[in-house]
N, C-alpha and C. Protein backbone atom coordinates (compact mmCIF):
# COMPACT_ATOMS: atom_id res chain seq x y z
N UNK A 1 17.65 -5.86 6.68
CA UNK A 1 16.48 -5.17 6.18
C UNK A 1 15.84 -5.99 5.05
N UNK A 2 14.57 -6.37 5.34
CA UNK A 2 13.75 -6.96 3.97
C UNK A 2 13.04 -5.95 3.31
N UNK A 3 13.49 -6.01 1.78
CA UNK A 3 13.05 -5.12 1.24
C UNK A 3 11.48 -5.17 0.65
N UNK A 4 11.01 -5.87 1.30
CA UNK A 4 9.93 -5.83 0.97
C UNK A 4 8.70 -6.38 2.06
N UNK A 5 9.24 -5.61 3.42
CA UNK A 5 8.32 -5.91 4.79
C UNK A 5 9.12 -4.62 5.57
N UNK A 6 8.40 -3.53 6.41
CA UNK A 6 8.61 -2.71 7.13
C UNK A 6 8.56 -3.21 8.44
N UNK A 7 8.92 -3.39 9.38
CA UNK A 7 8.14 -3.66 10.77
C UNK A 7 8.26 -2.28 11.82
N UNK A 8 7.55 -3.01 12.52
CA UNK A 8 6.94 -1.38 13.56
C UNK A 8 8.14 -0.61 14.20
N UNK A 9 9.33 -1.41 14.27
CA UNK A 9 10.56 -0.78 15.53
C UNK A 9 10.89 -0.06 14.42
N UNK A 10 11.31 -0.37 12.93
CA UNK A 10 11.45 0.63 11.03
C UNK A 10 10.75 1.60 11.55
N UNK A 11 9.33 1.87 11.71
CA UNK A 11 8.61 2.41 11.78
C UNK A 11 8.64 3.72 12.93
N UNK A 12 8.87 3.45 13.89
CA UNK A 12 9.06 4.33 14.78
C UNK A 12 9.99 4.75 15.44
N UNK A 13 11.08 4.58 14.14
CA UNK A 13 12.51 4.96 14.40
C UNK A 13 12.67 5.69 13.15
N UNK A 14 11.63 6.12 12.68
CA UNK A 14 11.50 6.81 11.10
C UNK A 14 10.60 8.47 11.91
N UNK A 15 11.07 8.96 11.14
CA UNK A 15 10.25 10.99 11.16
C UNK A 15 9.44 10.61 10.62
N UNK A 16 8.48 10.11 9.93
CA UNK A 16 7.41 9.66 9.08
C UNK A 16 5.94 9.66 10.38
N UNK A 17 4.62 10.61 9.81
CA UNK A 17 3.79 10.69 10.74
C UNK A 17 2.22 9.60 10.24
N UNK A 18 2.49 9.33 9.21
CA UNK A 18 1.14 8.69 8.76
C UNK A 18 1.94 7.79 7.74
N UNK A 19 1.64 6.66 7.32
CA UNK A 19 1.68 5.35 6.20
C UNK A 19 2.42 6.04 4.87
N UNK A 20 1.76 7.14 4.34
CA UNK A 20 2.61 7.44 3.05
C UNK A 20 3.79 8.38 3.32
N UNK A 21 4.16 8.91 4.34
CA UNK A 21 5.40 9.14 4.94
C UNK A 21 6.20 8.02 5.27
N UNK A 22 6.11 7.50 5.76
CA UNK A 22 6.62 5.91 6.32
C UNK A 22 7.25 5.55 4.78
N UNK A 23 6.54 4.94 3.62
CA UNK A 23 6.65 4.62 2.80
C UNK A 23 7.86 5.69 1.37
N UNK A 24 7.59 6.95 1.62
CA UNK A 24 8.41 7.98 1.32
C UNK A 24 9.52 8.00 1.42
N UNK A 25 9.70 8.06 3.40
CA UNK A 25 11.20 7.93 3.96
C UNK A 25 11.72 6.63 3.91
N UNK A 26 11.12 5.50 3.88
CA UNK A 26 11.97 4.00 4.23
C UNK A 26 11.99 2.92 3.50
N UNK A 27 10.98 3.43 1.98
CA UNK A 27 10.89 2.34 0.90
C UNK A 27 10.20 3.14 -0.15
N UNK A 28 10.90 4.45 -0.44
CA UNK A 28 10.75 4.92 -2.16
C UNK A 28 10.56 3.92 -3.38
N UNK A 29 11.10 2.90 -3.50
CA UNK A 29 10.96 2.60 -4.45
C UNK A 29 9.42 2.00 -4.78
N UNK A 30 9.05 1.48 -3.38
CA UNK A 30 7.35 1.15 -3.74
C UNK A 30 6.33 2.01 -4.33
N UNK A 31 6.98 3.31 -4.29
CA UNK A 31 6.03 4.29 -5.27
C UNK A 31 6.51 4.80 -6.13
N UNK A 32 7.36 3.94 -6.82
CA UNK A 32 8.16 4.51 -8.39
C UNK A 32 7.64 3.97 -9.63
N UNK A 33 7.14 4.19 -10.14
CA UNK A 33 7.20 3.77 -11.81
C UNK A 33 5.63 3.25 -11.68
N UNK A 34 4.60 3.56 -11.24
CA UNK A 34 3.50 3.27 -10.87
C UNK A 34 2.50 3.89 -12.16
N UNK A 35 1.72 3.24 -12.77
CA UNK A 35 1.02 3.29 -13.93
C UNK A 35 -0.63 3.68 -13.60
N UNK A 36 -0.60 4.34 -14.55
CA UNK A 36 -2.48 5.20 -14.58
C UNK A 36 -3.13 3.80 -15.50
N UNK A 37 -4.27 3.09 -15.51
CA UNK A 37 -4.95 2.80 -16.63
C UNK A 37 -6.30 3.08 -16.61
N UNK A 38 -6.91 3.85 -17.62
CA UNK A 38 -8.58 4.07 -17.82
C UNK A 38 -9.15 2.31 -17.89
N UNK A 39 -10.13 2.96 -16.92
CA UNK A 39 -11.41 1.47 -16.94
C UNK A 39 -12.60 2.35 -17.12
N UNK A 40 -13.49 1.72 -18.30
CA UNK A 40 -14.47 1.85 -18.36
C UNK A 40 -15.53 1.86 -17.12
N UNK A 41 -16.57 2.73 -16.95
CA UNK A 41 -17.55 2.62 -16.03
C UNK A 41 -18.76 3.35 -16.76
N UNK A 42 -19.65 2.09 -17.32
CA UNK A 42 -20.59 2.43 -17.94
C UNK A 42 -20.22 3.57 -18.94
N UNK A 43 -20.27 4.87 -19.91
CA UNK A 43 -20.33 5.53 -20.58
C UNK A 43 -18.61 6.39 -19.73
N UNK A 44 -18.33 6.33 -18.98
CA UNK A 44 -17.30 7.10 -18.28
C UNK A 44 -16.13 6.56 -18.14
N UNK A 45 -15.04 6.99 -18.39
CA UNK A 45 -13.82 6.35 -18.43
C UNK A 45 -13.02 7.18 -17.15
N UNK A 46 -12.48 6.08 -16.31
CA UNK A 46 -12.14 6.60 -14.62
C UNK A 46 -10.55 6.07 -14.71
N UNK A 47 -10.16 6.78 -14.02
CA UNK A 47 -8.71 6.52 -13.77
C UNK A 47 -8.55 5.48 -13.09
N UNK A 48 -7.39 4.39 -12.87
CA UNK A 48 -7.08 3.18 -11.71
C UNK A 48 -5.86 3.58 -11.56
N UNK A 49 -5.44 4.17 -10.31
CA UNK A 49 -3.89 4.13 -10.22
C UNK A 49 -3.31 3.33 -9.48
N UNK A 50 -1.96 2.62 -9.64
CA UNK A 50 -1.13 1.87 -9.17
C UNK A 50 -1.56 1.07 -8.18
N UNK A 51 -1.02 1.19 -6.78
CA UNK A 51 -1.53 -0.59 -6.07
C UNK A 51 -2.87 -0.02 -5.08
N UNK A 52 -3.19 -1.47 -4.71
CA UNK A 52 -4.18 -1.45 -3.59
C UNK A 52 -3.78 -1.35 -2.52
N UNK A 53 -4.19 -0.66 -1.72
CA UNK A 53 -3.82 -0.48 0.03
C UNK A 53 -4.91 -1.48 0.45
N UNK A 54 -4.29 -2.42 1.52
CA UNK A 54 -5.10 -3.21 2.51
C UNK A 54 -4.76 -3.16 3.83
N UNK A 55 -5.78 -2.95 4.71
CA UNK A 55 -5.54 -2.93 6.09
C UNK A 55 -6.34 -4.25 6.86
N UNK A 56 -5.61 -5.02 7.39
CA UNK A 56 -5.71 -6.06 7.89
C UNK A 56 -5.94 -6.99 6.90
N UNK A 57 -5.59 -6.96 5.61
CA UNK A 57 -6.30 -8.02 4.95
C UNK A 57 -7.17 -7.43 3.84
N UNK A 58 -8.11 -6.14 4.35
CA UNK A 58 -9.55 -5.61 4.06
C UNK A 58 -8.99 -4.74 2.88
N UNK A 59 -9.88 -4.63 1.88
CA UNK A 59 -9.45 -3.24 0.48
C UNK A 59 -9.75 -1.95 1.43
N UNK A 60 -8.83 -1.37 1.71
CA UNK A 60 -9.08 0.19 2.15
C UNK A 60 -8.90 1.38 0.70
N UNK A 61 -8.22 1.12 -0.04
CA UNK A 61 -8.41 2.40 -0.99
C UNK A 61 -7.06 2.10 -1.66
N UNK A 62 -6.88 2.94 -2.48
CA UNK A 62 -5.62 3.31 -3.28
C UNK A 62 -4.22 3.91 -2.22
N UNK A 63 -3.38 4.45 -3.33
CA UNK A 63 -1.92 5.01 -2.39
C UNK A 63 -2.59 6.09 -1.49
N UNK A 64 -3.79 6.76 -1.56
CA UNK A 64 -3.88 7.65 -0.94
C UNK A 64 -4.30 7.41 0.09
N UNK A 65 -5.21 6.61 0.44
CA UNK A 65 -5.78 5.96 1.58
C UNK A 65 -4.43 6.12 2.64
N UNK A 66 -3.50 5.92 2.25
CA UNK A 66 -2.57 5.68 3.29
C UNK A 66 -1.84 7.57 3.56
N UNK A 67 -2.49 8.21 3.38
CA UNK A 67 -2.21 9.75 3.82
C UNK A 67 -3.06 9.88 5.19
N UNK A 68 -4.39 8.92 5.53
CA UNK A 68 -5.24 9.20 7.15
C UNK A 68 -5.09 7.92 7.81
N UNK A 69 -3.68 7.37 7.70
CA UNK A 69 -3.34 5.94 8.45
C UNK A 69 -2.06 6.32 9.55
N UNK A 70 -2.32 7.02 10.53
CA UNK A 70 -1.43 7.14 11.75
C UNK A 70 -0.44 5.83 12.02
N UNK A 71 1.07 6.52 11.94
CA UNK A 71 1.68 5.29 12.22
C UNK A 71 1.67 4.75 13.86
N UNK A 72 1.16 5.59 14.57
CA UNK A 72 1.16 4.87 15.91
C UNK A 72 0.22 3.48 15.88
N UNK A 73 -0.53 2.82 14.71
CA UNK A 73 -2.24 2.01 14.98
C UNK A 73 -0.87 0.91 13.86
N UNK A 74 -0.14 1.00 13.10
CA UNK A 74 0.91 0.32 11.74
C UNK A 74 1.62 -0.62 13.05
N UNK A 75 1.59 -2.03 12.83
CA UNK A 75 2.55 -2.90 13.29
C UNK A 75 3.52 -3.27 11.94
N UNK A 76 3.13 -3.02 11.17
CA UNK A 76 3.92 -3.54 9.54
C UNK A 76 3.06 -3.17 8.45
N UNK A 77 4.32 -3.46 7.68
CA UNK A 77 3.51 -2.95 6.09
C UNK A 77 4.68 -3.70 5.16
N UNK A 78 3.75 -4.41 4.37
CA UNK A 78 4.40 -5.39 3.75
C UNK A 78 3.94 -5.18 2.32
N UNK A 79 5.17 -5.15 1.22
CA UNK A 79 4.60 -4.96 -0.29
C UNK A 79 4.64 -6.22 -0.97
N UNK A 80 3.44 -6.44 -1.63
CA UNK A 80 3.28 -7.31 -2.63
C UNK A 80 3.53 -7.32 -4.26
N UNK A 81 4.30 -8.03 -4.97
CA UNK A 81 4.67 -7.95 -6.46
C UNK A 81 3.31 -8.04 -6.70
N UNK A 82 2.95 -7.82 -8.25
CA UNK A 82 1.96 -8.20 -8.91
C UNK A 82 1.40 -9.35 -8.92
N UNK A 83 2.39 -10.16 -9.29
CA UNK A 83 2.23 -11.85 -9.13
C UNK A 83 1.37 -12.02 -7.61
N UNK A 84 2.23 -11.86 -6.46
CA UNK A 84 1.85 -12.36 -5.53
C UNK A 84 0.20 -11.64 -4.72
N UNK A 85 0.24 -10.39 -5.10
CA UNK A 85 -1.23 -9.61 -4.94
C UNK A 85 -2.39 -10.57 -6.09
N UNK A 86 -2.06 -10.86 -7.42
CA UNK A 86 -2.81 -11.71 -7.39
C UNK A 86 -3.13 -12.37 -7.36
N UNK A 87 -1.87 -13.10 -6.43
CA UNK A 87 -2.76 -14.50 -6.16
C UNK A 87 -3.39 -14.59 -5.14
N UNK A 88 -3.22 -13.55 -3.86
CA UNK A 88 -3.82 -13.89 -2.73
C UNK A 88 -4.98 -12.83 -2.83
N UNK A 89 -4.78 -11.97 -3.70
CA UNK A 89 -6.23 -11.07 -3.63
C UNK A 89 -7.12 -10.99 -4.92
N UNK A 90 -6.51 -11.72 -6.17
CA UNK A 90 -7.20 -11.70 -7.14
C UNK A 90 -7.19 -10.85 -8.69
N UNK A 91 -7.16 -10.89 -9.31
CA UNK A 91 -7.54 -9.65 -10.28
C UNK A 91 -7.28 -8.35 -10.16
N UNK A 92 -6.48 -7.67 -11.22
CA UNK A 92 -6.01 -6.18 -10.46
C UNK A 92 -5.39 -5.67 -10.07
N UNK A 93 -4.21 -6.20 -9.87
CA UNK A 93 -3.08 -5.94 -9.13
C UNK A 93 -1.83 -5.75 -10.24
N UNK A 94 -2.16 -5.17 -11.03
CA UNK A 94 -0.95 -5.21 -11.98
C UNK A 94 0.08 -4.17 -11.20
N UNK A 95 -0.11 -3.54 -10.50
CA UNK A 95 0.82 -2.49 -9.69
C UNK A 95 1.40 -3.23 -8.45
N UNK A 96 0.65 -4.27 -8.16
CA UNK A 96 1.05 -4.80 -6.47
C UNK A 96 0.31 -4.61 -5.52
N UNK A 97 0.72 -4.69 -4.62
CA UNK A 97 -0.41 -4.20 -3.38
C UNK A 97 0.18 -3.71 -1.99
N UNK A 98 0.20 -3.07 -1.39
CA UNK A 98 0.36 -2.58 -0.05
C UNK A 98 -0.20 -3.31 0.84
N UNK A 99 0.38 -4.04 2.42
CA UNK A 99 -0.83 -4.36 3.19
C UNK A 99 -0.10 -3.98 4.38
N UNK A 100 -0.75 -3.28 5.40
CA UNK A 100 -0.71 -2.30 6.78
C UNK A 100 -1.38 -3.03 7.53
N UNK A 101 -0.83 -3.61 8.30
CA UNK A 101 -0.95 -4.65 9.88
C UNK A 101 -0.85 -3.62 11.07
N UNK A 102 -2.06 -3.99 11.89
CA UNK A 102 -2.37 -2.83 13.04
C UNK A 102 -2.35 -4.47 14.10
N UNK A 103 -2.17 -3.90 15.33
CA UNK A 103 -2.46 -4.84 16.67
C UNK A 103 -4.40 -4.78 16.56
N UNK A 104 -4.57 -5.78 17.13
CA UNK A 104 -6.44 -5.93 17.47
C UNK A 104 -5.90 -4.92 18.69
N UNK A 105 -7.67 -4.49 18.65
CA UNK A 105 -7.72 -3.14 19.95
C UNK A 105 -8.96 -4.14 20.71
């Protein structure tokens, strides 16, 4: 088991029905100790929580994004340290990053 790559046979040998189930039942620790920080937005101060979800590559949203990600479409899901989210995605990643690999349709 790599603790830090799911693959699809993990996946559908898990009770888990969507991405943040998956992640719940077969790698808790990727959503432990996960930090709030306020960012300014113009006069408004907005919450940023913990990592980025990416699907194929693409910014899909925060941890929640992955509550309307059906694991039947998930070939893998692979977590990124901080370090390594920013280096391949940039700025921002002080939490890490999530990335959810689907087959091309």
């Amino acid at each position: 088991m790599d603790a830090d790559w799911i693959d699809a046979e993990e996946i559908r040998a898990s009770s888990a029905r969507s991405g943040i189930e998956v992640l719940r039942e077969l790698r808790p620790q990727w959503l432990r100790a996960r930090r709030t920080d306020l960012v300014h937005q113009g006069d408004d101060k907005v919450e940023a929580h913990g990592e980025r979800v990416y699907l194929n590559g693409s910014l899909l949203g925060g941890l929640e994004a992955l509550d309307h990600v059906s694991i039947d479409v998930i070939t893998g899901i692979r977590f990124f340290d901080a370090a390594a989210a920013t280096l391949r995605w940039g700025a921002g990643h002080a939490d890490g990053a999530i990335l959810l690999t689907t087959a091309a349709r």
